[in-house]
N, C-alpha and C. Protein backbone atom coordinates (compact mmCIF):
# COMPACT_ATOMS: atom_id res chain seq x y z
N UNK A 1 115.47 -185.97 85.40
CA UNK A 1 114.83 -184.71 85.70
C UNK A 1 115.64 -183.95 86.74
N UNK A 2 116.23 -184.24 87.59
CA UNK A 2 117.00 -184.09 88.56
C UNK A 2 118.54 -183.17 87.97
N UNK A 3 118.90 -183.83 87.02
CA UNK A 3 120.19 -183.13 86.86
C UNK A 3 119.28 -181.67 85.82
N UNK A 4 118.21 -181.82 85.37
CA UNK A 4 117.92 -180.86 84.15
C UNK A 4 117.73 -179.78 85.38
N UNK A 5 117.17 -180.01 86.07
CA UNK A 5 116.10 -178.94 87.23
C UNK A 5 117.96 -178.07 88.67
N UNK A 6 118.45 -178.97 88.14
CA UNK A 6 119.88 -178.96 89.03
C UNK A 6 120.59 -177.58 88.56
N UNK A 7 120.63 -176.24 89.90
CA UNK A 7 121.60 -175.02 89.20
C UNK A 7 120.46 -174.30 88.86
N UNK A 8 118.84 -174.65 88.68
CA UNK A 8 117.75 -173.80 88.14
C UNK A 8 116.98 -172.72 89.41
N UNK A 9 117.62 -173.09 90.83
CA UNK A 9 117.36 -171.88 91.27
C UNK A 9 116.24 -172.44 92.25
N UNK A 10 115.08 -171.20 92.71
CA UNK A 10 114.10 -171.73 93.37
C UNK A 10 112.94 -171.23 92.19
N UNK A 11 111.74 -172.18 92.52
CA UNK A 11 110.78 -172.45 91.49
C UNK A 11 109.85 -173.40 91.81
N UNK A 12 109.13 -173.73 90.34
CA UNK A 12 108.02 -174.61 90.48
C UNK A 12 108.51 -175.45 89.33
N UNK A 13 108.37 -176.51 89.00
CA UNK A 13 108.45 -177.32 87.73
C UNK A 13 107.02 -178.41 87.43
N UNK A 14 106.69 -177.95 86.61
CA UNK A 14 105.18 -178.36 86.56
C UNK A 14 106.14 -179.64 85.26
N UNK A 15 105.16 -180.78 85.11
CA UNK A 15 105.57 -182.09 84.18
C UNK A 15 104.05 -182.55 83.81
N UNK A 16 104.09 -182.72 82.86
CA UNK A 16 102.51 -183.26 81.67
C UNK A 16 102.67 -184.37 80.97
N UNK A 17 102.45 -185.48 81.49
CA UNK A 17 101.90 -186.48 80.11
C UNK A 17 101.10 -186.04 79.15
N UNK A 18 102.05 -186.58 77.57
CA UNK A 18 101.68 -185.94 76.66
C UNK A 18 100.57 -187.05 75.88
N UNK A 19 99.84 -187.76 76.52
CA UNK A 19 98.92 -188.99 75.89
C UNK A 19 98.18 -189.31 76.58
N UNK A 20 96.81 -189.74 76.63
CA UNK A 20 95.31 -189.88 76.70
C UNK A 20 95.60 -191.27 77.79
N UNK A 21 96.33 -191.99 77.66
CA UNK A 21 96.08 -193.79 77.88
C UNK A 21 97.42 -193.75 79.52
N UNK A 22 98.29 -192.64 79.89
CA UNK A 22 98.91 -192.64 80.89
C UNK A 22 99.00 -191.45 81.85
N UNK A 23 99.54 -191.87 83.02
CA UNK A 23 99.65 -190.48 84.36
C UNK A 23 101.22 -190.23 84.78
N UNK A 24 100.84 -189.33 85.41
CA UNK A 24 101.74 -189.02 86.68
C UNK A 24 101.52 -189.04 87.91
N UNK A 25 102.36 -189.96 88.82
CA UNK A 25 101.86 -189.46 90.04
C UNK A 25 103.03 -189.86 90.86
N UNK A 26 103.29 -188.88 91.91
CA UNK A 26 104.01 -188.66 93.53
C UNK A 26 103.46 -189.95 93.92
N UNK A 27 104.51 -190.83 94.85
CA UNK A 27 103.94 -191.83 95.21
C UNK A 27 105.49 -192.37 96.12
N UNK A 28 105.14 -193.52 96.96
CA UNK A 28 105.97 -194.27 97.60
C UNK A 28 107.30 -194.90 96.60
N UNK A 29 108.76 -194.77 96.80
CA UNK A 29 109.56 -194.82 96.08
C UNK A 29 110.62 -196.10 96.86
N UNK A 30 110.54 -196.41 97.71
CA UNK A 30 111.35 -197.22 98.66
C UNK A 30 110.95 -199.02 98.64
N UNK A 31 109.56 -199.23 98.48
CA UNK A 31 109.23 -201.02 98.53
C UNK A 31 108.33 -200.36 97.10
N UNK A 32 109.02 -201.52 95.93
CA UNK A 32 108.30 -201.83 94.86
C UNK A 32 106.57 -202.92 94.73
N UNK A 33 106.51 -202.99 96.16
CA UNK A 33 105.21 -203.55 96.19
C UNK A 33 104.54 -202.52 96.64
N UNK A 34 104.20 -201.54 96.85
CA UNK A 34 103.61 -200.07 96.28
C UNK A 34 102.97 -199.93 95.11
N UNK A 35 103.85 -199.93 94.55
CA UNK A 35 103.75 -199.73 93.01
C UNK A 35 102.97 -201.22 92.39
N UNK A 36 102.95 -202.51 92.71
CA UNK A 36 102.45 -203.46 92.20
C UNK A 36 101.07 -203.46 92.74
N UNK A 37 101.19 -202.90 94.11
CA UNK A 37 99.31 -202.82 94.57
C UNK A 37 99.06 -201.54 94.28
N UNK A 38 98.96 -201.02 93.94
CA UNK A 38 98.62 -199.93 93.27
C UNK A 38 97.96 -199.96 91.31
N UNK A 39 98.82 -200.76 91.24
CA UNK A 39 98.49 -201.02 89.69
C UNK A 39 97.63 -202.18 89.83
N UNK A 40 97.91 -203.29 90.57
CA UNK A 40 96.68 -204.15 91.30
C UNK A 40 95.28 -203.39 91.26
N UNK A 41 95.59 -202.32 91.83
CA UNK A 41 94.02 -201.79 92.57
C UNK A 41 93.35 -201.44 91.22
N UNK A 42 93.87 -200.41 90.36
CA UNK A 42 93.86 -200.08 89.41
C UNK A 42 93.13 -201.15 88.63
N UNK A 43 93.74 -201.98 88.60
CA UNK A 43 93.24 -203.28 87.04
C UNK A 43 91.83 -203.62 87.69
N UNK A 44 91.69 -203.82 89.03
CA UNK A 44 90.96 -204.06 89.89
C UNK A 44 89.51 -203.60 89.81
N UNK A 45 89.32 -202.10 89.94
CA UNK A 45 88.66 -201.26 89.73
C UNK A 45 88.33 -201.14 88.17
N UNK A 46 89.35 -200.94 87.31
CA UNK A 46 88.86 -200.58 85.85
C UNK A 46 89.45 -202.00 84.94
N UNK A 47 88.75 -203.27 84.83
CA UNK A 47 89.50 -204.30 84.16
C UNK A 47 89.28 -204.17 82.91
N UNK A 48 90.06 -204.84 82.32
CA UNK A 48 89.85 -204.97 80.59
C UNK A 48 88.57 -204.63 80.04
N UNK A 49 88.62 -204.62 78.71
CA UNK A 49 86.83 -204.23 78.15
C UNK A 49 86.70 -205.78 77.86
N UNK A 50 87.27 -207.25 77.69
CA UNK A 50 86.87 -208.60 76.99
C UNK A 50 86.12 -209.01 78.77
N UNK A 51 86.49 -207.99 80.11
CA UNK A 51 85.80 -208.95 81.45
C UNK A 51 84.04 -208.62 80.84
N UNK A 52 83.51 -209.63 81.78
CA UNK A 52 81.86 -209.54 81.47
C UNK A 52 81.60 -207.93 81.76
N UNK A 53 82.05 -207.91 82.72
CA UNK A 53 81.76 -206.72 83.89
C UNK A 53 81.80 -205.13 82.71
N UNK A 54 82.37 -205.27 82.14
CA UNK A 54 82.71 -203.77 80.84
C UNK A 54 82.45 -204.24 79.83
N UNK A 55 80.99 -204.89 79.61
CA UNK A 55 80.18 -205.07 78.12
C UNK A 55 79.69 -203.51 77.85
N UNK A 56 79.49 -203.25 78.70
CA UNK A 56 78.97 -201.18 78.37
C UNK A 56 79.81 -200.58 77.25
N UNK A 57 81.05 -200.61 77.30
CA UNK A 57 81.85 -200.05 76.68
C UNK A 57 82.09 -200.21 75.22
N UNK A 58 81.85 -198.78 74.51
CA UNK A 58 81.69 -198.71 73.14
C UNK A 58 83.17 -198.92 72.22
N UNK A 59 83.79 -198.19 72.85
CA UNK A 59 85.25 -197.94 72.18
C UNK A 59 86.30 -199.07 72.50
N UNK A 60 86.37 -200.07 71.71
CA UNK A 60 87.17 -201.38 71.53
C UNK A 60 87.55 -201.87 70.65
N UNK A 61 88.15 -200.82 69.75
CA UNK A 61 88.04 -201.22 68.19
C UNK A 61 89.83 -202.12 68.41
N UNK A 62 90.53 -200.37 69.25
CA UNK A 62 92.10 -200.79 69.78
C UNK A 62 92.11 -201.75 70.49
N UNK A 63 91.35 -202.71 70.97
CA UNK A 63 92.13 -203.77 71.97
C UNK A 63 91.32 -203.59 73.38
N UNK A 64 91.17 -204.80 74.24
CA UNK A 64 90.70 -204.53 75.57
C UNK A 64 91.35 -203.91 76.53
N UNK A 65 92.33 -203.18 76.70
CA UNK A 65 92.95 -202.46 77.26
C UNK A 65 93.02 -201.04 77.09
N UNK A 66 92.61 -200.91 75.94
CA UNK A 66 92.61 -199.38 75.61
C UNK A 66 91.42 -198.36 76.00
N UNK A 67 90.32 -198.63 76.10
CA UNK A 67 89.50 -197.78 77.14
C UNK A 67 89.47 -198.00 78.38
N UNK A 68 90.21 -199.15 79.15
CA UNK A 68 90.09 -199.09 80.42
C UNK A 68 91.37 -198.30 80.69
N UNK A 69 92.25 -198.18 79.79
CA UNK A 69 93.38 -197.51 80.10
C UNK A 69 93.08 -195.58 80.01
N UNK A 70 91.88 -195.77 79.31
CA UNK A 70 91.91 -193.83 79.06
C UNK A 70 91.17 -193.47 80.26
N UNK A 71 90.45 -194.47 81.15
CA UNK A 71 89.47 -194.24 82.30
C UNK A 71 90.15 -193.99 83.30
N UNK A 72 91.81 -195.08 83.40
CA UNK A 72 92.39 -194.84 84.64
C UNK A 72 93.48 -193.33 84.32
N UNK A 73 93.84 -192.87 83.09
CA UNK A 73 94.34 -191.92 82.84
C UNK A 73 93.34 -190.95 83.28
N UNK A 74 91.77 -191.01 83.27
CA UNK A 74 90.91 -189.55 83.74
C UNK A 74 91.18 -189.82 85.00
N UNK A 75 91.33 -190.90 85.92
CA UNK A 75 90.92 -191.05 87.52
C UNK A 75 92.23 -190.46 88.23
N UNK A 76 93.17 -190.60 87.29
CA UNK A 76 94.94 -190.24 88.00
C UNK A 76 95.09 -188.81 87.01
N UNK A 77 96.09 -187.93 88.19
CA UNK A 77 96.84 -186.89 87.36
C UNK A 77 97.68 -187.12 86.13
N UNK A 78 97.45 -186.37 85.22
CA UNK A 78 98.39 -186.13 83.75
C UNK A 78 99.64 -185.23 83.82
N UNK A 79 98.89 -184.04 85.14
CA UNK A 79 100.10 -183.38 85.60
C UNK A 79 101.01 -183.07 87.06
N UNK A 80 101.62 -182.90 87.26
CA UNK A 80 102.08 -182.45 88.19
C UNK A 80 102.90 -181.04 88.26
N UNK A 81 102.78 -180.53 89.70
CA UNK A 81 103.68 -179.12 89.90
C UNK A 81 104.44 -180.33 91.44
N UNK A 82 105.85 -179.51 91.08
CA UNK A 82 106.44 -179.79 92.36
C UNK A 82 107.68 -178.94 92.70
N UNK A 83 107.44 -178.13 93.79
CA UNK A 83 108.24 -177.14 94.18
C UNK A 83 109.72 -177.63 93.77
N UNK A 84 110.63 -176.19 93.78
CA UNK A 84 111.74 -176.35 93.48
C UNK A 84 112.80 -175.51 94.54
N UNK A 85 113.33 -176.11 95.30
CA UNK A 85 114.15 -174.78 96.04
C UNK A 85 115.81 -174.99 96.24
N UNK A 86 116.51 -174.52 95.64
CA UNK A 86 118.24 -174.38 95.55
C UNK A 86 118.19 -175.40 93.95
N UNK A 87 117.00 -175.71 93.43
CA UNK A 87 118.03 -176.45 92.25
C UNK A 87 117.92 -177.61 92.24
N UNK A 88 116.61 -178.14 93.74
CA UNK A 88 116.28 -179.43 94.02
C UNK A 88 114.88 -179.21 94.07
N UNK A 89 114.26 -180.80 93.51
CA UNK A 89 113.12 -180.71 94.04
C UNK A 89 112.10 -181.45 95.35
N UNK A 90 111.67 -180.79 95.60
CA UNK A 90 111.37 -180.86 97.58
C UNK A 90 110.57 -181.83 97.34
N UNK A 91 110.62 -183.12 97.07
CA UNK A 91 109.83 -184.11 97.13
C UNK A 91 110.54 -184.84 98.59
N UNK A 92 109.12 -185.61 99.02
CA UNK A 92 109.77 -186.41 100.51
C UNK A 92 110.28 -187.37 100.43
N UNK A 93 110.62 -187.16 101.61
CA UNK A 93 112.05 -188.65 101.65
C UNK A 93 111.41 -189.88 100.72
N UNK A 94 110.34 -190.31 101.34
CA UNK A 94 110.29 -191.60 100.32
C UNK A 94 109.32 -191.52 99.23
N UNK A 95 109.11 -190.45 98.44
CA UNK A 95 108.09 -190.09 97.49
C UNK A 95 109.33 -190.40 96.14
N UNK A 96 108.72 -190.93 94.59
CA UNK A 96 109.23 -190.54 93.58
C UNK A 96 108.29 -190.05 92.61
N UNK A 97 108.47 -190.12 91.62
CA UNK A 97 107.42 -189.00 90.38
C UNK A 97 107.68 -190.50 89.55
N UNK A 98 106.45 -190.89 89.02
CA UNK A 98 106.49 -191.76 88.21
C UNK A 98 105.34 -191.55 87.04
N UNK A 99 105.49 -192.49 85.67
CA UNK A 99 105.49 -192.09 84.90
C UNK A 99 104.06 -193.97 84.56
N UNK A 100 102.65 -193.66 84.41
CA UNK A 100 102.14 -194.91 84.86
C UNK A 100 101.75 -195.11 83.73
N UNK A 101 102.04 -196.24 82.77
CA UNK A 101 101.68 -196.79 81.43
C UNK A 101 100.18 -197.62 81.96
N UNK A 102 99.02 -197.57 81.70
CA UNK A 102 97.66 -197.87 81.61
C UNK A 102 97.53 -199.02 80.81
N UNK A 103 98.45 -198.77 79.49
CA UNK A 103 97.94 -199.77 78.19
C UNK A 103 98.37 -201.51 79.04
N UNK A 104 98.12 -202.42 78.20
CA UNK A 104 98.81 -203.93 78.76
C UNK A 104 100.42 -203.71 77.69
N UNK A 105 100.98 -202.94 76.70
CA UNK A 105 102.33 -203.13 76.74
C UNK A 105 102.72 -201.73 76.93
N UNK A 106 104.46 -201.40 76.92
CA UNK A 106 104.91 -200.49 77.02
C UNK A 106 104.46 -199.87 75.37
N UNK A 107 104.41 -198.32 76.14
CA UNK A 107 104.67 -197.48 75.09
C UNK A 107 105.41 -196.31 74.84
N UNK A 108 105.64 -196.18 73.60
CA UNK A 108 106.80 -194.52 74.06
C UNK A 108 105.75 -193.45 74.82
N UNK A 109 106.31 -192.96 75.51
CA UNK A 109 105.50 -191.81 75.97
C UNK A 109 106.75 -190.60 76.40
N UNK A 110 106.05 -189.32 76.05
CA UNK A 110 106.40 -188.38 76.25
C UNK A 110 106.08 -187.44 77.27
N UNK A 111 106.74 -186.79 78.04
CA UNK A 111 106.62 -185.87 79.47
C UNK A 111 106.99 -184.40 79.10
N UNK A 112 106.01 -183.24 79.05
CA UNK A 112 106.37 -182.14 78.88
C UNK A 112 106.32 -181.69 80.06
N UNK A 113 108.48 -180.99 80.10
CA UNK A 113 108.54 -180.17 81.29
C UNK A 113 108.27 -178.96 81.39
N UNK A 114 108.23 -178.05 82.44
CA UNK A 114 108.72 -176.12 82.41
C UNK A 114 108.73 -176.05 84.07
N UNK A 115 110.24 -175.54 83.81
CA UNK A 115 110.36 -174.55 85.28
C UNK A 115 110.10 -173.37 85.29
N UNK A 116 109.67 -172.38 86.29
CA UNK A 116 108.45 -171.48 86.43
C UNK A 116 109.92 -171.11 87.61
N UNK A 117 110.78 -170.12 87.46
CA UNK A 117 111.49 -169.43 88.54
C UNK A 117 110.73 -168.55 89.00
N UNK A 118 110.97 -168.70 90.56
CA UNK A 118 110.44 -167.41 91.13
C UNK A 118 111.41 -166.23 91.15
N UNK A 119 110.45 -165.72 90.62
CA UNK A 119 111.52 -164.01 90.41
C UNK A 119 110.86 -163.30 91.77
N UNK A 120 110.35 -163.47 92.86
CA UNK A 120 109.95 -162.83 93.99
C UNK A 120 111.39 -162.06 94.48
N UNK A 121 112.48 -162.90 94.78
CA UNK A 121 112.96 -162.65 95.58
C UNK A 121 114.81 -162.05 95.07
């Protein structure tokens, strides 16, 4: 994303997960145990539909992972905006933009970009 957004000026670049079951989100980029308690907390809060705890749940035809995965996709952003100024984007020192698969395997997923130049100036 970095080299695409690179030479584009000052702006906004807004990014969309294009699927029901994953997010986006700004987050700590420096210790990968961030990212493991975080997805910890996550499973934590919304576990499989086979735990006792999510007998409620109607939609399990796909697998026990697949409605707890569309719950944590409503609780987290799908999108993001993140300023743009010289051609970079102003994220903080230790923030990255990540891309959070919900399901229990990988899946392809798709990210729709658009940069939004400011013509103000």
């Amino acid at each position: 994303m970095a080299r695409w957004i690179a030479g584009q000026g000052d702006g906004v670049l807004t990014l969309m997960v294009r699927h029901t079951s994953a997010s986006l989100v700004i987050q700590e980029n420096a210790d990968p145990d961030v990212q493991a308690d975080l997805m910890g907390f996550f499973d934590r809060l919304v576990p499989p539909a086979d735990d006792p705890s999510m007998r409620w749940l109607a939609h399990v035809l796909e697998g026990p992972d697949d409605m707890p995965a569309h719950i944590k996709a409503a609780l987290l952003p799908v999108s993001l905006q993140v300023p743009v100024l010289g051609g970079r984007m102003r994220l903080g020192t230790w923030q990255g933009i990540y891309l959070v698969e919900h399901r229990a395997r990988p899946h392809r997923r798709r990210v729709a970009a658009h940069f939004l130049p400011d013509r103000a100036g």
